[in-house]
N, C-alpha and C. Protein backbone atom coordinates (compact mmCIF):
# COMPACT_ATOMS: atom_id res chain seq x y z
N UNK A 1 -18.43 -10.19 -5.88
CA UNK A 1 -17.96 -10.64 -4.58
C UNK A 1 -17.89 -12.15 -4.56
N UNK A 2 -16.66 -12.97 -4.12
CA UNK A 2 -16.66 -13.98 -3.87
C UNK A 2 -17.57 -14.59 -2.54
N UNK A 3 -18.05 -15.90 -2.77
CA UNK A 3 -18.53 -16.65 -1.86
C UNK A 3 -18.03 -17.58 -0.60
N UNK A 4 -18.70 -17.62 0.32
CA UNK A 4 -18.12 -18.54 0.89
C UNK A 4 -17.29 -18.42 2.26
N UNK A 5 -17.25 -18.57 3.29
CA UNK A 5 -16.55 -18.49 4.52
C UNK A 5 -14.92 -18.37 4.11
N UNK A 6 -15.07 -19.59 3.20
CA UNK A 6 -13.27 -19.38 2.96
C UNK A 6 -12.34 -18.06 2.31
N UNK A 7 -13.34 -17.72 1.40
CA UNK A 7 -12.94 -16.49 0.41
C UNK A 7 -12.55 -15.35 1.41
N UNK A 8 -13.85 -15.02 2.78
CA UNK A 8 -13.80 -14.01 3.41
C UNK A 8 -12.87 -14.60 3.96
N UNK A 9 -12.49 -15.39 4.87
CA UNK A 9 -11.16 -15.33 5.69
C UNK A 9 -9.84 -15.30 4.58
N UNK A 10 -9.76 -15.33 3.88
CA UNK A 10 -8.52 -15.51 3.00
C UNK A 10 -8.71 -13.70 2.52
N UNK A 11 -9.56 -12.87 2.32
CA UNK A 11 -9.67 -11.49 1.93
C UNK A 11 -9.18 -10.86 3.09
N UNK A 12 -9.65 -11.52 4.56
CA UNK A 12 -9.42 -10.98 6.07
C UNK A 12 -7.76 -11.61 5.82
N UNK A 13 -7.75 -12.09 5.64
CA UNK A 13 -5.80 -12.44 5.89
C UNK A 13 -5.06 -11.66 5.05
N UNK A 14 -5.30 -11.15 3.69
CA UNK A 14 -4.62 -10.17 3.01
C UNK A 14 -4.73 -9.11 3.08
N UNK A 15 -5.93 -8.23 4.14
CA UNK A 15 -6.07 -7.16 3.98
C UNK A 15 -5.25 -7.09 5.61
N UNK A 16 -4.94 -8.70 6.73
CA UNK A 16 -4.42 -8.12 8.20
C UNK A 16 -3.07 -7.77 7.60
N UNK A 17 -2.41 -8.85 6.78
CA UNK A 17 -0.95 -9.11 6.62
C UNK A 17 -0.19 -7.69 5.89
N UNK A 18 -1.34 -7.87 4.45
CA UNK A 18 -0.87 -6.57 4.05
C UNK A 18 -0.69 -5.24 4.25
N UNK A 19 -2.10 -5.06 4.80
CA UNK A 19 -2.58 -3.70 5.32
C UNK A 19 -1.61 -3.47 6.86
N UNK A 20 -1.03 -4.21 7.78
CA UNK A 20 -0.50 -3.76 8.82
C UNK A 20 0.98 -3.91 8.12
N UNK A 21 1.61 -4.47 7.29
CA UNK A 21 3.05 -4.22 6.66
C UNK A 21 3.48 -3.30 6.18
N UNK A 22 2.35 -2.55 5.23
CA UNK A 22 2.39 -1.12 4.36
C UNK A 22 2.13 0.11 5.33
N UNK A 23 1.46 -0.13 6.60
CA UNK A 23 1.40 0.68 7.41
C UNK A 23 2.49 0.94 8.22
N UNK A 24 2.99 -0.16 8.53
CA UNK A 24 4.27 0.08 9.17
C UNK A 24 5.07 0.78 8.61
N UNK A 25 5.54 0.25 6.92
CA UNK A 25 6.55 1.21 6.25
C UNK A 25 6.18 2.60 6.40
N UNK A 26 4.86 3.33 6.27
CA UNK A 26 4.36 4.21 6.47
C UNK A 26 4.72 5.00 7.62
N UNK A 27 4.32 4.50 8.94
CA UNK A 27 4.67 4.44 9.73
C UNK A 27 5.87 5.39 10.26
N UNK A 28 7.23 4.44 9.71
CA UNK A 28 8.74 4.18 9.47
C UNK A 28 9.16 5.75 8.69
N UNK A 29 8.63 5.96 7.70
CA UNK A 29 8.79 7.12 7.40
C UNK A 29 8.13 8.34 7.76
N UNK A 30 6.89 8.18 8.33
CA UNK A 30 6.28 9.51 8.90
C UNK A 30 6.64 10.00 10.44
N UNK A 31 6.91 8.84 11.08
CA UNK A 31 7.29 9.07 12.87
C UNK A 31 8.88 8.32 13.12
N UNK A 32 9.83 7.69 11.98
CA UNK A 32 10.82 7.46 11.92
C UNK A 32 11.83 8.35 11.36
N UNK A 33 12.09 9.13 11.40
CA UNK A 33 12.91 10.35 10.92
C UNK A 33 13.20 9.28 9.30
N UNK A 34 12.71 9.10 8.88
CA UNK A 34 13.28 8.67 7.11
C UNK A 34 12.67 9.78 6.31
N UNK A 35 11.50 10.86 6.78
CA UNK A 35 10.82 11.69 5.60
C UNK A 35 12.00 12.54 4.73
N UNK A 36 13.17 12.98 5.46
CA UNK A 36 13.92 13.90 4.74
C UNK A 36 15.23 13.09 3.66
N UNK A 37 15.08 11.81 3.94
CA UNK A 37 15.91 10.83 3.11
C UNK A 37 14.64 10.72 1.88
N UNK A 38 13.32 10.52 2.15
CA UNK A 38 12.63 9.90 1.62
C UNK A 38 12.24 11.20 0.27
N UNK A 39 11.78 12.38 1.34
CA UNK A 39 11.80 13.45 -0.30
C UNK A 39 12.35 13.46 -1.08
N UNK A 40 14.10 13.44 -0.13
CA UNK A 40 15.31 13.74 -1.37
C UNK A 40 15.16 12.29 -2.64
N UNK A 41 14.81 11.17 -2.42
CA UNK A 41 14.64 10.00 -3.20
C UNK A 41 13.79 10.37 -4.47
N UNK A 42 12.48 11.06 -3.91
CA UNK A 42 11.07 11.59 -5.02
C UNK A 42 11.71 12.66 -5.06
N UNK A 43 12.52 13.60 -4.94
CA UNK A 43 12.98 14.66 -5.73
C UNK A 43 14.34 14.04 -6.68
N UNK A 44 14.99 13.05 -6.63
CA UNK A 44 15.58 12.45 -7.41
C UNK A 44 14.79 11.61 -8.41
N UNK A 45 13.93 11.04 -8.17
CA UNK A 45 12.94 10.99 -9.57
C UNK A 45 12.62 11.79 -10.06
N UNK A 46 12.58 13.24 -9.74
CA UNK A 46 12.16 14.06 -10.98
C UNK A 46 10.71 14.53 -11.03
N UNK A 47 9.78 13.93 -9.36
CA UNK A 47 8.61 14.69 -9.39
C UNK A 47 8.43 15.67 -9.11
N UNK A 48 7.72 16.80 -9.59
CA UNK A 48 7.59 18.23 -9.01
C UNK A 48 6.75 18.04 -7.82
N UNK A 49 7.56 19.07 -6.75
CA UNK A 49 6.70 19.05 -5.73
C UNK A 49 7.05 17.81 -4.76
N UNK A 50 8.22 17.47 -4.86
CA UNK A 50 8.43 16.69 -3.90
C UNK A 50 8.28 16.28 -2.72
N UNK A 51 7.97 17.19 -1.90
CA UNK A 51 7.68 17.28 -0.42
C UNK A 51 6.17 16.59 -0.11
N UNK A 52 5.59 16.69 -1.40
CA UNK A 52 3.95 17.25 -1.64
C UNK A 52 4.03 15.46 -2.09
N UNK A 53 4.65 14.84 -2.71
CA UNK A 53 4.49 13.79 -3.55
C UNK A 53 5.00 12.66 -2.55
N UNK A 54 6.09 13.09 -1.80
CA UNK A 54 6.88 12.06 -0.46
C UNK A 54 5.72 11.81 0.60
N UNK A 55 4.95 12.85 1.21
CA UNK A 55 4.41 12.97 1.97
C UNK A 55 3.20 12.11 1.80
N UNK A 56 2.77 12.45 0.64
CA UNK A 56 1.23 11.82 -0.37
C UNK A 56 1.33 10.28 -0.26
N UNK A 57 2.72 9.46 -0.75
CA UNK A 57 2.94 8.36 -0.61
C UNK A 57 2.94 7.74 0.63
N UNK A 58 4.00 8.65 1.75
CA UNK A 58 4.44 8.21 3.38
C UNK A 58 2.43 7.39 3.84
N UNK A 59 1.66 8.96 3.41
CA UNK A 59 0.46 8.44 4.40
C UNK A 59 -0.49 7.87 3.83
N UNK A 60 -0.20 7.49 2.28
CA UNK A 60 -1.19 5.91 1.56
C UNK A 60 -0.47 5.13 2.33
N UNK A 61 0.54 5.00 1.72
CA UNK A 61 1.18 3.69 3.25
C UNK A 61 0.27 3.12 4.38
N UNK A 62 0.63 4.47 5.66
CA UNK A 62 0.23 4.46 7.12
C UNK A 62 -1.17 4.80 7.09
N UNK A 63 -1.86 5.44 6.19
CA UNK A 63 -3.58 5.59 6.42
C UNK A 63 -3.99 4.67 5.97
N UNK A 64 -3.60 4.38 4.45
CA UNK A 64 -3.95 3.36 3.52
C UNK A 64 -4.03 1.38 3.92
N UNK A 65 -2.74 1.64 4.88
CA UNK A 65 -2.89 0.39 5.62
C UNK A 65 -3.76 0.72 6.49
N UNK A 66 -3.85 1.17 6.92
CA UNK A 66 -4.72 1.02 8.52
C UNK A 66 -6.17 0.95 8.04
N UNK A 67 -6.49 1.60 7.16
CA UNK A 67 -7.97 1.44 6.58
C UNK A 67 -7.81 -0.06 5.49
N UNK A 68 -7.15 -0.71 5.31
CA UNK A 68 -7.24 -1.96 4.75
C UNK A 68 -7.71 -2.79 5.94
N UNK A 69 -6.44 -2.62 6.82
CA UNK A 69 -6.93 -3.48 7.98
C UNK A 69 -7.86 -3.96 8.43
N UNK A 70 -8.83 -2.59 8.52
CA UNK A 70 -10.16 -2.50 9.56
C UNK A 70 -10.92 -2.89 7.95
N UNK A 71 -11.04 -2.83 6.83
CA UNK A 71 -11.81 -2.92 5.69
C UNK A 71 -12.59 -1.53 5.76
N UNK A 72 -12.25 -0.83 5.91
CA UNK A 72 -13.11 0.43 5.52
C UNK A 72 -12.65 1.47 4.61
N UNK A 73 -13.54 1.53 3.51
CA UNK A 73 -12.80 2.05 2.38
C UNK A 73 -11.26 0.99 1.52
N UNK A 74 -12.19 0.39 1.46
CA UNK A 74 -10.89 -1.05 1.40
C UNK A 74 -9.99 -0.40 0.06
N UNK A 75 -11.75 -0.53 -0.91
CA UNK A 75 -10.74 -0.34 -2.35
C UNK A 75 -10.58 1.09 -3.10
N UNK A 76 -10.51 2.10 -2.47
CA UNK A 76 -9.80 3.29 -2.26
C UNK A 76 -8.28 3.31 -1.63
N UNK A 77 -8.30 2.61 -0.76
CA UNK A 77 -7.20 2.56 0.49
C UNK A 77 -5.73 1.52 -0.66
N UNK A 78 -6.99 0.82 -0.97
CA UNK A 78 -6.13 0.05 -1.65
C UNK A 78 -5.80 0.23 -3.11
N UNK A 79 -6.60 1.32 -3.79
CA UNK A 79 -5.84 2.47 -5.19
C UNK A 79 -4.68 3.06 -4.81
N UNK A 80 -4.82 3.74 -3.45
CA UNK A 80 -3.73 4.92 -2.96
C UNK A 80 -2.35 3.55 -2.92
N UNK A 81 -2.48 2.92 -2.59
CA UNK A 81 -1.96 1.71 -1.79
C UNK A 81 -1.05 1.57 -3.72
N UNK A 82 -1.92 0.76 -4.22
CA UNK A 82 -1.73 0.55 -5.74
C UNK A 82 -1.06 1.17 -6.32
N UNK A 83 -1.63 2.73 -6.44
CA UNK A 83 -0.22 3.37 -6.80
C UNK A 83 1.36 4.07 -6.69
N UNK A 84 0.69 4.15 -5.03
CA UNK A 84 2.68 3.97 -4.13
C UNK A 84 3.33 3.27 -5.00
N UNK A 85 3.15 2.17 -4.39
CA UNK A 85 3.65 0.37 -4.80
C UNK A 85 4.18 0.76 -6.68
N UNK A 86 3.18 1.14 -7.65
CA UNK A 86 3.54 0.83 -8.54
C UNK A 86 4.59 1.89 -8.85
N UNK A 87 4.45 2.85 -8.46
CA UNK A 87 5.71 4.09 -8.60
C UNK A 87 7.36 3.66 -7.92
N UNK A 88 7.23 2.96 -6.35
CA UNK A 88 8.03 1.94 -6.15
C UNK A 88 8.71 1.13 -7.44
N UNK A 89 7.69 0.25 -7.69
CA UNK A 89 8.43 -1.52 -8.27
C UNK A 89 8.71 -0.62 -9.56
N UNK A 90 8.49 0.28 -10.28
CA UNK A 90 8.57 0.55 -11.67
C UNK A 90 9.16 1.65 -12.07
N UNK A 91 9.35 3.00 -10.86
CA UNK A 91 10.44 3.31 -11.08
C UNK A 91 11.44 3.63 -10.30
N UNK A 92 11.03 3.50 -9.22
CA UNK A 92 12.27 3.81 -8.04
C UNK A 92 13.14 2.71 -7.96
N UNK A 93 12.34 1.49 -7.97
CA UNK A 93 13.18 0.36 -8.17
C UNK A 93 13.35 -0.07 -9.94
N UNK A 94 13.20 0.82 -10.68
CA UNK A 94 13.33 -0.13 -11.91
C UNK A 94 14.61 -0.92 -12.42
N UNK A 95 15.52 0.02 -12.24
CA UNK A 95 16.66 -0.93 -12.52
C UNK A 95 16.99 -1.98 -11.88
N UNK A 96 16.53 -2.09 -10.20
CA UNK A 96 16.77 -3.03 -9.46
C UNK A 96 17.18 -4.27 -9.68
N UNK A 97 17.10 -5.36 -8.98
CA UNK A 97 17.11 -6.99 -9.14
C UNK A 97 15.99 -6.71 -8.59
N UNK A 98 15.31 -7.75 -9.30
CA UNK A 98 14.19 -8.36 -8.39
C UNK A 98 13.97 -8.44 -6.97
N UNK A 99 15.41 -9.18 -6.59
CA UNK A 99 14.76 -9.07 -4.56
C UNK A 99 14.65 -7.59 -4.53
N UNK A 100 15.36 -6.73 -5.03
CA UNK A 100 14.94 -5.41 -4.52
C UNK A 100 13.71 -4.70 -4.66
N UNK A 101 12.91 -4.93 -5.33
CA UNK A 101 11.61 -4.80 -5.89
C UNK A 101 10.51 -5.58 -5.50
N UNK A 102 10.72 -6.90 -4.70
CA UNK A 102 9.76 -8.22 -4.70
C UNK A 102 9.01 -8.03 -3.58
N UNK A 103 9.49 -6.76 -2.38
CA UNK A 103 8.38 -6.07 -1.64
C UNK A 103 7.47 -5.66 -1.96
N UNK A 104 7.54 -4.56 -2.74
CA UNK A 104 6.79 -3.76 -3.42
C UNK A 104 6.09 -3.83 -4.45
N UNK A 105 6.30 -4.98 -5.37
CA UNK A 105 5.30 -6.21 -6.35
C UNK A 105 4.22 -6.86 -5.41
N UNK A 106 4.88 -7.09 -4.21
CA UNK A 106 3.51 -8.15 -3.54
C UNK A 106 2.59 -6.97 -3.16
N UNK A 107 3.04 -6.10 -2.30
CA UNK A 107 1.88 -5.19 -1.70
C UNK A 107 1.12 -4.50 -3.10
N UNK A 108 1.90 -4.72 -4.28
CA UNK A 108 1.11 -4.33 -5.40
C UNK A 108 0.15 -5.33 -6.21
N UNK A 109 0.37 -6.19 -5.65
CA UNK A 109 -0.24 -7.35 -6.22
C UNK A 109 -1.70 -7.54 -5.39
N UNK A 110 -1.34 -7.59 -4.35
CA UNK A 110 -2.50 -7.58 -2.98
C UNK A 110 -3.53 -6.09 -3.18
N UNK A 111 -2.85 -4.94 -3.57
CA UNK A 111 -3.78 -4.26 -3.82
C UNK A 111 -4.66 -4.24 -4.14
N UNK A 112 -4.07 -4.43 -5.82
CA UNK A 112 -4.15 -4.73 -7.19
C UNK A 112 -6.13 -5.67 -6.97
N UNK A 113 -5.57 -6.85 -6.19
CA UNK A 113 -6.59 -8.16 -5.94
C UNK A 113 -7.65 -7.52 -5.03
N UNK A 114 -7.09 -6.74 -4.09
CA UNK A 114 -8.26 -5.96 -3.18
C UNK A 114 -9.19 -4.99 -3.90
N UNK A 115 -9.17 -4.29 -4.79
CA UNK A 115 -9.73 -3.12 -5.80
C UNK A 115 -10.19 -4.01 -6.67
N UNK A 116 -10.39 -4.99 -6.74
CA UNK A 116 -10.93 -5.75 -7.94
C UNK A 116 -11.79 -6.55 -6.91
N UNK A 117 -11.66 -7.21 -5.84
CA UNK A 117 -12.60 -8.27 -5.11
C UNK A 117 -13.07 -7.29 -3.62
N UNK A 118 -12.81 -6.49 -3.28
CA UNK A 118 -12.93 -6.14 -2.06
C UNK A 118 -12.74 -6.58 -1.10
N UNK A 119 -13.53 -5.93 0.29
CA UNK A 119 -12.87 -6.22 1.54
C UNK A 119 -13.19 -7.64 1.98
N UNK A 120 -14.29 -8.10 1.41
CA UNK A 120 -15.00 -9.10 1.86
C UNK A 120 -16.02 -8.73 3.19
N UNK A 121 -16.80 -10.02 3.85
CA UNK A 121 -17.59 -9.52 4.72
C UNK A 121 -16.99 -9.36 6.06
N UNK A 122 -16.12 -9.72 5.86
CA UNK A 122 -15.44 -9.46 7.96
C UNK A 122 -14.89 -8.20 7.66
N UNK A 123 -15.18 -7.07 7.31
CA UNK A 123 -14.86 -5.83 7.18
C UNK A 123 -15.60 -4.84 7.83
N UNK A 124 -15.47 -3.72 8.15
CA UNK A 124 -16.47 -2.53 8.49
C UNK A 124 -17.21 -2.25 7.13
N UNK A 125 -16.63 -2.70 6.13
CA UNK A 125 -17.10 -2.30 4.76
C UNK A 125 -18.48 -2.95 4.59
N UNK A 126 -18.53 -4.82 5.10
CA UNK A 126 -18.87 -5.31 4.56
C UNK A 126 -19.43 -5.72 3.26
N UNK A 127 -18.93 -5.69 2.27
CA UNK A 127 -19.47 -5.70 0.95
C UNK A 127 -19.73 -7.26 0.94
């Protein structure tokens, strides 16, 4: 765990920014009519069980953020989180350009940093 007043507010700023952005997308697809665009996408990758695999992703998103937010279960929230994101940037977007992908690198990046440092202490977690 990092030290220091500054560390925790800078852990509290990546887990408000990130954690309420990924929730939203979440969000967007679970109470935004996108779920039946969104299966057909993961059944065009080629995962079995698509419905099962769209759905799995939609609510790491919208749970996964919302429990970043509050820091509870940070770096769980933020595995589920981790591996959306990396199934995103690597293969849904692989062929992409970059801007098309450079969403879904950061919230993978922020994960990525959350599962390795945690919530910090302004969390319900407090670690």
């Amino acid at each position: 765990m990092l030290g220091g007043k500054g560390a925790d507010f800078g852990l509290l700023w990546l887990r408000l920014w990130m954690g309420s952005g990924i929730a939203l997308h979440g969000f967007q697809k679970v109470f935004g009519g996108m779920m039946p665009r969104f299966i057909e996408g993961v059944a065009q990758m080629g995962f079995p069980l698509p419905v099962v695999f769209a759905w799995a992703a939609a609510l790491s998103e919208l749970a996964g953020g919302a429990l970043i937010v509050l820091g509870l279960g940070t770096r769980w929230a933020a595995a589920a989180v981790f591996t959306t994101m990396s199934v995103a940037a690597f293969l849904a977007h692989a062929a992409d350009p970059l801007s098309a992908k450079e969403l879904a690198l950061a919230y993978w990046t922020i994960a990525g940093a959350l599962i390795f440092l945690g919530p910090g202490r302004l969390s319900l977690d407090r670690e």
